[in-house]
N, C-alpha and C. Protein backbone atom coordinates (compact mmCIF):
# COMPACT_ATOMS: atom_id res chain seq x y z
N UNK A 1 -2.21 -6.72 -6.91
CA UNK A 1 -1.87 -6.50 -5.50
C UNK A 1 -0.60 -5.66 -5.42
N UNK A 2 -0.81 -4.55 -4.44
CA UNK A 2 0.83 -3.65 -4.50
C UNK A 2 1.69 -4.30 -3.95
N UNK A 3 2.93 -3.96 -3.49
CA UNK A 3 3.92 -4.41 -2.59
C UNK A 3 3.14 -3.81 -1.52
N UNK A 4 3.76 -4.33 -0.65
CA UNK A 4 4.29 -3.49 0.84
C UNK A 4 4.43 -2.20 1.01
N UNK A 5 3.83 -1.24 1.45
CA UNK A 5 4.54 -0.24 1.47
C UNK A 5 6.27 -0.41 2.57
N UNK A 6 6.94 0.50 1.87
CA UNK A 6 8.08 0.94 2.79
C UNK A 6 8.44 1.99 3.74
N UNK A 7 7.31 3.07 3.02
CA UNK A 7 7.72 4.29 3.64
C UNK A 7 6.14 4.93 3.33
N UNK A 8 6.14 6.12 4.71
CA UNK A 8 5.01 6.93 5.00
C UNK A 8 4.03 7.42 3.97
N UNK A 9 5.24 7.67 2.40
CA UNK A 9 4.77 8.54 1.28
C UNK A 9 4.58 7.35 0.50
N UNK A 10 4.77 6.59 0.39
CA UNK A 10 4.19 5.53 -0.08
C UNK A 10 2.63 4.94 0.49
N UNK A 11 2.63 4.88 1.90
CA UNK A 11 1.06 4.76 2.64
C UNK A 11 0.19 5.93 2.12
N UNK A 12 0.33 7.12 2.64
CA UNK A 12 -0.22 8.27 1.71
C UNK A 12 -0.57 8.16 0.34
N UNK A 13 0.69 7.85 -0.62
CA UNK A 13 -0.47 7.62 -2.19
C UNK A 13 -1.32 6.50 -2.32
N UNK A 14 -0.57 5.56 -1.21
CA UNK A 14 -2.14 4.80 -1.10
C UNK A 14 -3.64 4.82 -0.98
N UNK A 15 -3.68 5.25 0.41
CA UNK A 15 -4.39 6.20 0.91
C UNK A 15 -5.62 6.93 -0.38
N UNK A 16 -4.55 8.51 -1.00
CA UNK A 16 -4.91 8.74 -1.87
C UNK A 16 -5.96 7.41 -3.06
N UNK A 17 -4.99 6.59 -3.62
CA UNK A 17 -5.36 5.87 -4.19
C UNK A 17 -6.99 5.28 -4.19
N UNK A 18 -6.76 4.87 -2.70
CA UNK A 18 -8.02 4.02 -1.94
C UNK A 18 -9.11 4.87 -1.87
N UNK A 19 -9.10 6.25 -1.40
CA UNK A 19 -9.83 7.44 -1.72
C UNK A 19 -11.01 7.93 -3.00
N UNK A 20 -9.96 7.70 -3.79
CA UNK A 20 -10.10 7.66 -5.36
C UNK A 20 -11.17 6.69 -5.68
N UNK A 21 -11.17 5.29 -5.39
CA UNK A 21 -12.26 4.34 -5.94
C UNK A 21 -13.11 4.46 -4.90
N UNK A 22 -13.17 5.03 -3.51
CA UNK A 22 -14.37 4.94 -1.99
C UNK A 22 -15.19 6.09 -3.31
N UNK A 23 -14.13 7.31 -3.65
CA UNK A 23 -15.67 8.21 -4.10
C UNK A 23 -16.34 8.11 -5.21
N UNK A 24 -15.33 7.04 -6.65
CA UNK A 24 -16.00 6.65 -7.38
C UNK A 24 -17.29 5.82 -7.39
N UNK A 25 -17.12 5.29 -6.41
CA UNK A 25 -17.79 3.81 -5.70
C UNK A 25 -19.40 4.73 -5.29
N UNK A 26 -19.07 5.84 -4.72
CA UNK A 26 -20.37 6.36 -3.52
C UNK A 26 -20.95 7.34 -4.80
N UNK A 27 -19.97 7.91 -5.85
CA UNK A 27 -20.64 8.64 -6.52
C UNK A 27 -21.72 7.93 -7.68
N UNK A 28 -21.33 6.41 -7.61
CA UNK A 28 -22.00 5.80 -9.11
C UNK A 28 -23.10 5.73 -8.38
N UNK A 29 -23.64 5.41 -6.84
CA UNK A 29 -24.34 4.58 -5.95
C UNK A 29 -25.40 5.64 -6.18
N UNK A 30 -24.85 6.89 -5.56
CA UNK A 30 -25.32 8.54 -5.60
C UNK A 30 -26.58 8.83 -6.70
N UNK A 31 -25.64 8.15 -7.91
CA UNK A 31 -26.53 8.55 -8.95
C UNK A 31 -27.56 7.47 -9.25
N UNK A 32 -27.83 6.61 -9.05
CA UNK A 32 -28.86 5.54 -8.76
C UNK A 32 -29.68 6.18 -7.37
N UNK A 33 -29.38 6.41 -6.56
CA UNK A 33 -30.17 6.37 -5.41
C UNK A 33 -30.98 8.09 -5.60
N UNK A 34 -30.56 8.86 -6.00
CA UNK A 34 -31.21 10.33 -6.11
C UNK A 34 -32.35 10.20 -6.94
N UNK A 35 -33.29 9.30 -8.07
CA UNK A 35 -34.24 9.42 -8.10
C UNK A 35 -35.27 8.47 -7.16
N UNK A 36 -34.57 8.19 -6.28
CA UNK A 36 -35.62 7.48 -4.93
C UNK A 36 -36.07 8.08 -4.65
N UNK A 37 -35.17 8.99 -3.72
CA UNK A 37 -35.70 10.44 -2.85
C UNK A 37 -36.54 11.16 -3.10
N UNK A 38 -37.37 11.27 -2.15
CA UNK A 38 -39.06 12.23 -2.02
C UNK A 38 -38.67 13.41 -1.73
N UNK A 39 -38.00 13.46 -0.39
CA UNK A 39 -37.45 15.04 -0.32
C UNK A 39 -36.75 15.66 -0.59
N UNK A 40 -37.57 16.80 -1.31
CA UNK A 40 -36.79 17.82 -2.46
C UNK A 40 -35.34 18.03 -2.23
N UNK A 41 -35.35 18.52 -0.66
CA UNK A 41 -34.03 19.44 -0.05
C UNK A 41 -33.07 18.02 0.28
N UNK A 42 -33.26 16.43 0.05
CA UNK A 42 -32.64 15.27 0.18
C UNK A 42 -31.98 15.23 -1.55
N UNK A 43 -33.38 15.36 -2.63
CA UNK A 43 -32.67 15.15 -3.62
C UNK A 43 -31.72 15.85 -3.98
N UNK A 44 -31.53 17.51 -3.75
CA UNK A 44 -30.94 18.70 -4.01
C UNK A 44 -29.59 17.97 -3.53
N UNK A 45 -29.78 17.88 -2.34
CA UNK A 45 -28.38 17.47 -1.35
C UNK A 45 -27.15 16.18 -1.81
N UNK A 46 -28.41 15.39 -2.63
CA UNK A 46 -27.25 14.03 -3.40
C UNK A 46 -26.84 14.24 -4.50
N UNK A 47 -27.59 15.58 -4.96
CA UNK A 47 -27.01 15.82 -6.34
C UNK A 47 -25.93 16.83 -6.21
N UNK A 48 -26.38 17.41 -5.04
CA UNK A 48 -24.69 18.43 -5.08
C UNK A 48 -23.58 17.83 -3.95
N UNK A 49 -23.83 16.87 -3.62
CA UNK A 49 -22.44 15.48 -3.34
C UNK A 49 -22.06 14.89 -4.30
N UNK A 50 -22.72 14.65 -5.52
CA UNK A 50 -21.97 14.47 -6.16
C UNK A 50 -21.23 15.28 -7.41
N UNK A 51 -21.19 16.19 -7.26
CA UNK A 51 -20.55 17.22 -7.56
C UNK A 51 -19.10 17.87 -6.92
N UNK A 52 -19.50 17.51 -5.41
CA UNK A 52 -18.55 17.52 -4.33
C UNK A 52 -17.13 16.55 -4.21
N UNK A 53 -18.28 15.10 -4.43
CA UNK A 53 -17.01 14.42 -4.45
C UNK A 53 -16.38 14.19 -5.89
N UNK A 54 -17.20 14.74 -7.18
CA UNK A 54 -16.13 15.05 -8.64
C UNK A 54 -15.13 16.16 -8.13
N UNK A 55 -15.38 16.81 -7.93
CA UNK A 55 -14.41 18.21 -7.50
C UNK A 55 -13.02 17.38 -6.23
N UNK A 56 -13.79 16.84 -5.18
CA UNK A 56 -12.68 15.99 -4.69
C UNK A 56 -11.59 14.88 -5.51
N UNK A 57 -12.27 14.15 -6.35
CA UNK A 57 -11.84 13.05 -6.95
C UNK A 57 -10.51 14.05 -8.05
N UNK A 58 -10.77 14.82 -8.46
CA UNK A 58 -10.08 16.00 -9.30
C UNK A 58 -9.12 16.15 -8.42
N UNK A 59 -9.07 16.52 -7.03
CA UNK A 59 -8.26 17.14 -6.22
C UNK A 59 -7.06 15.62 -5.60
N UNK A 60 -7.72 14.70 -5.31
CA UNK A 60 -7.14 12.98 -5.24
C UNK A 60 -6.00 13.00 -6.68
N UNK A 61 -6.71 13.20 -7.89
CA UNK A 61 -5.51 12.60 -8.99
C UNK A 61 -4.56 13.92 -8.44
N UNK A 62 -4.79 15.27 -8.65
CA UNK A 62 -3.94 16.10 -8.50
C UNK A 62 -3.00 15.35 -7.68
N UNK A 63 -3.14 15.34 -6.82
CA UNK A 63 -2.15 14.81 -5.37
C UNK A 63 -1.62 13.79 -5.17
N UNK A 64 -2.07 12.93 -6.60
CA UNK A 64 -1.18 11.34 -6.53
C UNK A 64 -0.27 11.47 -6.97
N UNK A 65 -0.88 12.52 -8.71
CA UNK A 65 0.36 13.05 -9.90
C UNK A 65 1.35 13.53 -8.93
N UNK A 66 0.98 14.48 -8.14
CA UNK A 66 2.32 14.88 -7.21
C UNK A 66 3.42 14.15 -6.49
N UNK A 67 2.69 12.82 -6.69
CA UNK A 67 3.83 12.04 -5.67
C UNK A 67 4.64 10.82 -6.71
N UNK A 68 4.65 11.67 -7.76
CA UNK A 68 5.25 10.64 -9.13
C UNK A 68 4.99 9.39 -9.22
N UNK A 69 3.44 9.06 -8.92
CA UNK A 69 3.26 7.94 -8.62
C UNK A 69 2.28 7.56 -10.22
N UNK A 70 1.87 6.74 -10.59
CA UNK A 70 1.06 6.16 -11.52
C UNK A 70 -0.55 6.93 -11.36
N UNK A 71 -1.28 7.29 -11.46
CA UNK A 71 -2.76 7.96 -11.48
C UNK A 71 -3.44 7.57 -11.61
N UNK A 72 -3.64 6.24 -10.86
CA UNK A 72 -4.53 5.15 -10.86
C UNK A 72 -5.39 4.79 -9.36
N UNK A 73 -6.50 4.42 -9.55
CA UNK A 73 -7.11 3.91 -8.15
C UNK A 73 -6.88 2.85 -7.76
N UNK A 74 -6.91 2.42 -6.56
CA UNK A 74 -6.78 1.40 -6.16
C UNK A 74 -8.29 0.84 -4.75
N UNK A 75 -8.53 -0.18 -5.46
CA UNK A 75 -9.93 -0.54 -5.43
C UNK A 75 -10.05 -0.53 -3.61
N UNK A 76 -11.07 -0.13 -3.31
CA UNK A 76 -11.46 0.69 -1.48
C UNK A 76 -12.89 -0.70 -1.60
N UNK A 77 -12.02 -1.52 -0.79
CA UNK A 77 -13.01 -2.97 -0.12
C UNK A 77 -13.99 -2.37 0.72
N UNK A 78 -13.88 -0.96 1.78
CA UNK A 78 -14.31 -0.14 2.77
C UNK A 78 -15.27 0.40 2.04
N UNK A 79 -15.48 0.74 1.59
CA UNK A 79 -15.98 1.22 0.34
C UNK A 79 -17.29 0.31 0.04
N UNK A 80 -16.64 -0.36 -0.92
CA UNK A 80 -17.50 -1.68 -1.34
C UNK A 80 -18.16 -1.68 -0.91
N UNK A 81 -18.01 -2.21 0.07
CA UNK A 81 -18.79 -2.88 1.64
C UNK A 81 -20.51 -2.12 2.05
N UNK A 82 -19.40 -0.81 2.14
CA UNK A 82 -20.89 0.60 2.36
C UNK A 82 -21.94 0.16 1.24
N UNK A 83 -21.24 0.51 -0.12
CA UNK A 83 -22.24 0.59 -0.84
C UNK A 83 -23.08 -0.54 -1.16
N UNK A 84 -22.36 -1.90 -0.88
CA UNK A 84 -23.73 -2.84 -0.72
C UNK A 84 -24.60 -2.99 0.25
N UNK A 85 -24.47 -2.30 1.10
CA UNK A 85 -25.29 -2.22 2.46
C UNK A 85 -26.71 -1.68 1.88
N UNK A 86 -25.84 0.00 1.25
CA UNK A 86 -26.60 0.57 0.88
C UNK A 86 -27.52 0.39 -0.13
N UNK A 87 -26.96 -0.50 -1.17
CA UNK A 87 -27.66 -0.72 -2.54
C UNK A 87 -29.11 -2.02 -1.80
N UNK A 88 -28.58 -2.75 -0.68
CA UNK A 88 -29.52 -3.71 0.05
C UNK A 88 -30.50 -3.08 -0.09
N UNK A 89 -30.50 -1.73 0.67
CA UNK A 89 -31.31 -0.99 2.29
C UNK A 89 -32.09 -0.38 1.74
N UNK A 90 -31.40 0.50 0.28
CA UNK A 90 -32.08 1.55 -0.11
C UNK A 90 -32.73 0.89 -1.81
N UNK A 91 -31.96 0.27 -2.62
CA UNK A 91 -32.71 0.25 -3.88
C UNK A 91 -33.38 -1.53 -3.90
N UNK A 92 -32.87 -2.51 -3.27
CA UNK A 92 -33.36 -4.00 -3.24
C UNK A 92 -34.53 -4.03 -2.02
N UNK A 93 -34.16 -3.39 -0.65
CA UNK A 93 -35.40 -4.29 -0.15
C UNK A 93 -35.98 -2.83 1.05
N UNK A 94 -35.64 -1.41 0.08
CA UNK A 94 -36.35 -0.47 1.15
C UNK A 94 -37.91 -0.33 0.91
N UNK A 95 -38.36 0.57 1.80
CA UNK A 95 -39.67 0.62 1.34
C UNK A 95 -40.16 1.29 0.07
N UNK A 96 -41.42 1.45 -0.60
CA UNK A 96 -41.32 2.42 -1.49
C UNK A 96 -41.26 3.53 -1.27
N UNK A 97 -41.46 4.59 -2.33
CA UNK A 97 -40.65 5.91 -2.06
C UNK A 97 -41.84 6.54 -1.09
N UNK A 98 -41.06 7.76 -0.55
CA UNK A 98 -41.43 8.50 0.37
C UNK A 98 -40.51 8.63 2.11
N UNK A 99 -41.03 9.22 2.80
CA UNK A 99 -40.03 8.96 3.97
C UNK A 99 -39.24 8.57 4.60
N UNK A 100 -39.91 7.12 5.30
CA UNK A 100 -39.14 5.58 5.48
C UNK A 100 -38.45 5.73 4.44
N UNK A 101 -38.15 5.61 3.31
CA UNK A 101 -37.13 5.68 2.17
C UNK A 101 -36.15 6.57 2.46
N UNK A 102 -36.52 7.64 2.40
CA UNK A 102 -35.59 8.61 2.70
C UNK A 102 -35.00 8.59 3.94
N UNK A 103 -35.63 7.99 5.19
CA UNK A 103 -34.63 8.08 6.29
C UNK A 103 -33.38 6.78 5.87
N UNK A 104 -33.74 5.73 5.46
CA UNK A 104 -33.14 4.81 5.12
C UNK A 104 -31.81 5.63 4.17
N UNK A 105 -32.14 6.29 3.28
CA UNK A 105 -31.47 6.78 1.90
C UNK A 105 -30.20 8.04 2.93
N UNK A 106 -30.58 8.34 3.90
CA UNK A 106 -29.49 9.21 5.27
C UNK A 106 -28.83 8.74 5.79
N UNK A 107 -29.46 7.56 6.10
CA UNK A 107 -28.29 6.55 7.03
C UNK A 107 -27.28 6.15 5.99
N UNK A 108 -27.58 5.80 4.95
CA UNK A 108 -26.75 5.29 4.33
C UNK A 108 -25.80 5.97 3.60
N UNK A 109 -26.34 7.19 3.29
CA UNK A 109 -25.43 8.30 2.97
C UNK A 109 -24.35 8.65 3.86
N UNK A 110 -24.79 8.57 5.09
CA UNK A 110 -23.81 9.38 6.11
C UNK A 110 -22.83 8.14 6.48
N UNK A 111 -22.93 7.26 6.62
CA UNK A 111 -22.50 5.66 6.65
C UNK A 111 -21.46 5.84 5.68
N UNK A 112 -21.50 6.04 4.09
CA UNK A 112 -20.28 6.25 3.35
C UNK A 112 -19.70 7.58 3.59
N UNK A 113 -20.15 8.75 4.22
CA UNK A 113 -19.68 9.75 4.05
C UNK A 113 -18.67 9.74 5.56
N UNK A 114 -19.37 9.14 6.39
CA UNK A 114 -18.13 8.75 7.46
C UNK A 114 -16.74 8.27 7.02
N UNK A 115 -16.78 7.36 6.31
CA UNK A 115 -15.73 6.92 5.71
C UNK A 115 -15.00 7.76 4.97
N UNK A 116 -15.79 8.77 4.28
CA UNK A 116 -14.64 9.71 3.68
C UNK A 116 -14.06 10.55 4.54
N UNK A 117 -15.09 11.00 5.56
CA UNK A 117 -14.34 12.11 6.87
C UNK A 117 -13.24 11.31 7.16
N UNK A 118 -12.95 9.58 6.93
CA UNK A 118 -12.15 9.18 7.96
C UNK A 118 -11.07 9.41 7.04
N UNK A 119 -11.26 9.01 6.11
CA UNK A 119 -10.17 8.69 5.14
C UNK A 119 -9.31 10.22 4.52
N UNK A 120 -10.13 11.14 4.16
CA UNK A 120 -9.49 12.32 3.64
C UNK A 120 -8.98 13.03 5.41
N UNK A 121 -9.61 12.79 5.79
CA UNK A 121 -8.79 13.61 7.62
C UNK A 121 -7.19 12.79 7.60
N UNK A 122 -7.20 11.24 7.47
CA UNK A 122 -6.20 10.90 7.77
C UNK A 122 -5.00 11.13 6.57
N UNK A 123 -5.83 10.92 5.31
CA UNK A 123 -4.90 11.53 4.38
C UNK A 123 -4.35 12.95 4.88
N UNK A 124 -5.02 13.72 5.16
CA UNK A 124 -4.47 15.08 5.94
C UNK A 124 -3.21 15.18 6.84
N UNK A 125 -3.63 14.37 7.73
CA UNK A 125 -2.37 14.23 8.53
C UNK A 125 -1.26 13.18 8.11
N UNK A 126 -1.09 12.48 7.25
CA UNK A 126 -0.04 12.02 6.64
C UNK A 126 0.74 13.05 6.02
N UNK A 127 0.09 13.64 5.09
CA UNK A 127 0.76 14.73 4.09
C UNK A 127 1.23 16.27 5.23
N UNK A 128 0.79 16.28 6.41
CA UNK A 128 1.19 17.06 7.29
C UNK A 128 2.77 16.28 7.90
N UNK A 129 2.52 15.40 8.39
CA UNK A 129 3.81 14.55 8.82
C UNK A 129 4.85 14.42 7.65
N UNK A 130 4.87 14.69 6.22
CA UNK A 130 5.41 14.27 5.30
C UNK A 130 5.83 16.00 4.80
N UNK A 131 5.21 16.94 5.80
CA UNK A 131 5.95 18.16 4.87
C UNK A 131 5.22 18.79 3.87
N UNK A 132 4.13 18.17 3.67
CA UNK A 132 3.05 18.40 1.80
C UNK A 132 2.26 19.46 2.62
N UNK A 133 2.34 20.76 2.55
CA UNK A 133 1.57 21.72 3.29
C UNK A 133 0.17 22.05 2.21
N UNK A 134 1.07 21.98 0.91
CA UNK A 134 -0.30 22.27 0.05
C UNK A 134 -1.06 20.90 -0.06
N UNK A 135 -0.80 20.14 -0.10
CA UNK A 135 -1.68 18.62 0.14
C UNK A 135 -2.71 18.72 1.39
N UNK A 136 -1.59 18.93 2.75
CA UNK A 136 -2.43 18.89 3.83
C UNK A 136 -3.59 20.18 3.61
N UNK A 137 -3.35 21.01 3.31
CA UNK A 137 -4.95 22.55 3.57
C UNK A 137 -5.47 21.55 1.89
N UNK A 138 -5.54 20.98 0.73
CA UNK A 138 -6.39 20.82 0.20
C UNK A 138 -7.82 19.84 0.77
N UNK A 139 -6.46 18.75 1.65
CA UNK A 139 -7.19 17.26 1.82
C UNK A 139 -7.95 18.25 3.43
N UNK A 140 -7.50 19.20 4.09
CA UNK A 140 -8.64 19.74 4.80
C UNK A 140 -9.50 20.22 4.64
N UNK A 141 -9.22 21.18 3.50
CA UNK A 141 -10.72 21.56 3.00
C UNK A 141 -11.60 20.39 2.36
N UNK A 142 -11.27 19.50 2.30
CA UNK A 142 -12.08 18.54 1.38
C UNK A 142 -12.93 17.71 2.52
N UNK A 143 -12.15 17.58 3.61
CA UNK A 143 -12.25 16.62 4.91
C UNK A 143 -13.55 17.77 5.29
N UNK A 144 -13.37 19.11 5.45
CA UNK A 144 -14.33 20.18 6.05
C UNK A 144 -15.77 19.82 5.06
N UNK A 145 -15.29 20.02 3.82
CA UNK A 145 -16.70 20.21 2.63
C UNK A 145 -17.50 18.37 3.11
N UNK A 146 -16.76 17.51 2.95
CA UNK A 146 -17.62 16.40 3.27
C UNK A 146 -18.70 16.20 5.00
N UNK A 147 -17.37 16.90 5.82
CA UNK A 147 -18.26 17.04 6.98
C UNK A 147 -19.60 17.88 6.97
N UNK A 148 -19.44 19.05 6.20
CA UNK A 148 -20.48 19.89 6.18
C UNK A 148 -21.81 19.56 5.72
N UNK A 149 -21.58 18.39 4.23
CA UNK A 149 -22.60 18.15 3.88
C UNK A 149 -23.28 16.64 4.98
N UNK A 150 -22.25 16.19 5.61
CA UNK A 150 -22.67 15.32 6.90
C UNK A 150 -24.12 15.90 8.28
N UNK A 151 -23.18 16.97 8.32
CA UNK A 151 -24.07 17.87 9.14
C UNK A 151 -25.31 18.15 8.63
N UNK A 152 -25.25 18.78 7.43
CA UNK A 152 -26.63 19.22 6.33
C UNK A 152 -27.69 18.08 6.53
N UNK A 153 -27.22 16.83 6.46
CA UNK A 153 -28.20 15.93 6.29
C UNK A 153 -28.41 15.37 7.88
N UNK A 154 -27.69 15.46 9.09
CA UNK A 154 -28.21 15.54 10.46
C UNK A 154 -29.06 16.45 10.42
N UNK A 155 -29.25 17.64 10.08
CA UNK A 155 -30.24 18.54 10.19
C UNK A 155 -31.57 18.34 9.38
N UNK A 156 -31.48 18.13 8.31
CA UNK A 156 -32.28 17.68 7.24
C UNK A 156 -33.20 16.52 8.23
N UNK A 157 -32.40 15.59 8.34
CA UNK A 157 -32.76 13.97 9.00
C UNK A 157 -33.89 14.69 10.36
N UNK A 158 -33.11 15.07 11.56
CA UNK A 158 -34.11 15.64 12.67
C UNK A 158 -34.91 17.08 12.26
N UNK A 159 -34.88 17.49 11.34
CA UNK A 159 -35.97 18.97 11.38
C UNK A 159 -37.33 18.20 10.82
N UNK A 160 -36.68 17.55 9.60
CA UNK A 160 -38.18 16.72 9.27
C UNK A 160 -37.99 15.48 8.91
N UNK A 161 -37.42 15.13 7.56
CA UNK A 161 -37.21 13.42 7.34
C UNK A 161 -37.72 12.60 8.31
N UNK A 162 -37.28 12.47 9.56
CA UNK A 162 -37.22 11.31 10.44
C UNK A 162 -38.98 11.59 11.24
N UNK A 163 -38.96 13.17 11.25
CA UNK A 163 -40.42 12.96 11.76
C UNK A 163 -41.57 12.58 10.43
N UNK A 164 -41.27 13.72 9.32
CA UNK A 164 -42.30 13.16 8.43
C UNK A 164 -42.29 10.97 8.70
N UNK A 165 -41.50 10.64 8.79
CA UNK A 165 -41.57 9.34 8.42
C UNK A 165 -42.38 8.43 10.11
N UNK A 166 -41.81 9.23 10.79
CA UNK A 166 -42.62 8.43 12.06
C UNK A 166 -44.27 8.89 11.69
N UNK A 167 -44.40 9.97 11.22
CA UNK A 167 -45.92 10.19 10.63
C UNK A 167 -46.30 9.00 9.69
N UNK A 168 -45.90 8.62 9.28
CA UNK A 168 -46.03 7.93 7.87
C UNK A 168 -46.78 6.24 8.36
């Protein structure tokens, strides 16, 4: 258990910290759940998130090392949480593969990926309040790349997923 924080830059490498195990957490989940997926342009999409969030997780230690802090994670309960929802929904009691699967396998994706929009945005504006200009444009571009692939899979979800599956 840490102390207390005292100060802002101390909440921030937290933050960071907590960051660190949410994407370890979604990336192990990631790689279990991508041979569920029926649709091609679904599987394509979890395999290059997790690619996304290695490249993030790279960019997290960078930015802890920066704050002379220890380079360690610190375990994301928020986190957790998602991914047992998800491990429920999608690998214990979804349907078998095909559609229904895959709409299930979106929700739950976007469900942890909310959490990272929340978490790397607010890391953003800490390290903005704190002066870290190169912190703040990394943790935005990172906050942008997760939204994008958010969006990808709203589109994905209503062009077909969600109808193939009401077919189904």
């Amino acid at each position: 258990m840490m102390s207390k924080p005292e100060t802002l830059r101390e909440i921030y490498a937290d933050e960071l910290k907590d960051l660190w195990s949410a994407n370890d957490q979604m990336s192990r989940l990631l790689g279990k759940i991508v041979s569920e997926a029926s649709d091609g342009s679904l599987k394509e999409m979890l395999a290059k998130s997790q690619e996304g969030i290695a490249k993030h997780t790279d960019t997290l230690k960078e930015l802890i090392a920066g704050q002379d802090e220890t380079v360690a994670k610190e375990h994301c309960k928020g986190m957790e949480g998602l991914v047992a929802e998800a491990t429920k929904h999608v690998l214990e009691e979804g349907p078998d593969k095909g559609p229904l699967l895959d709409v299930i396998i979106i929700a739950q994706y976007q469900r942890m990926t909310h959490y990272g929009i929340a978490g790397f945005g607010t890391a953003a504006a800490y390290a903005r309040a704190l002066g870290l200009d190169d912190d703040e444009t990394r943790l935005k571009g990172a906050t942008k790349e997760i939204h994008g692939g958010d969006e990808y899979m709203n589109k994905l979800a209503e062009t077909g997923v969600n109808l193939q599956a009401k077919a189904a």
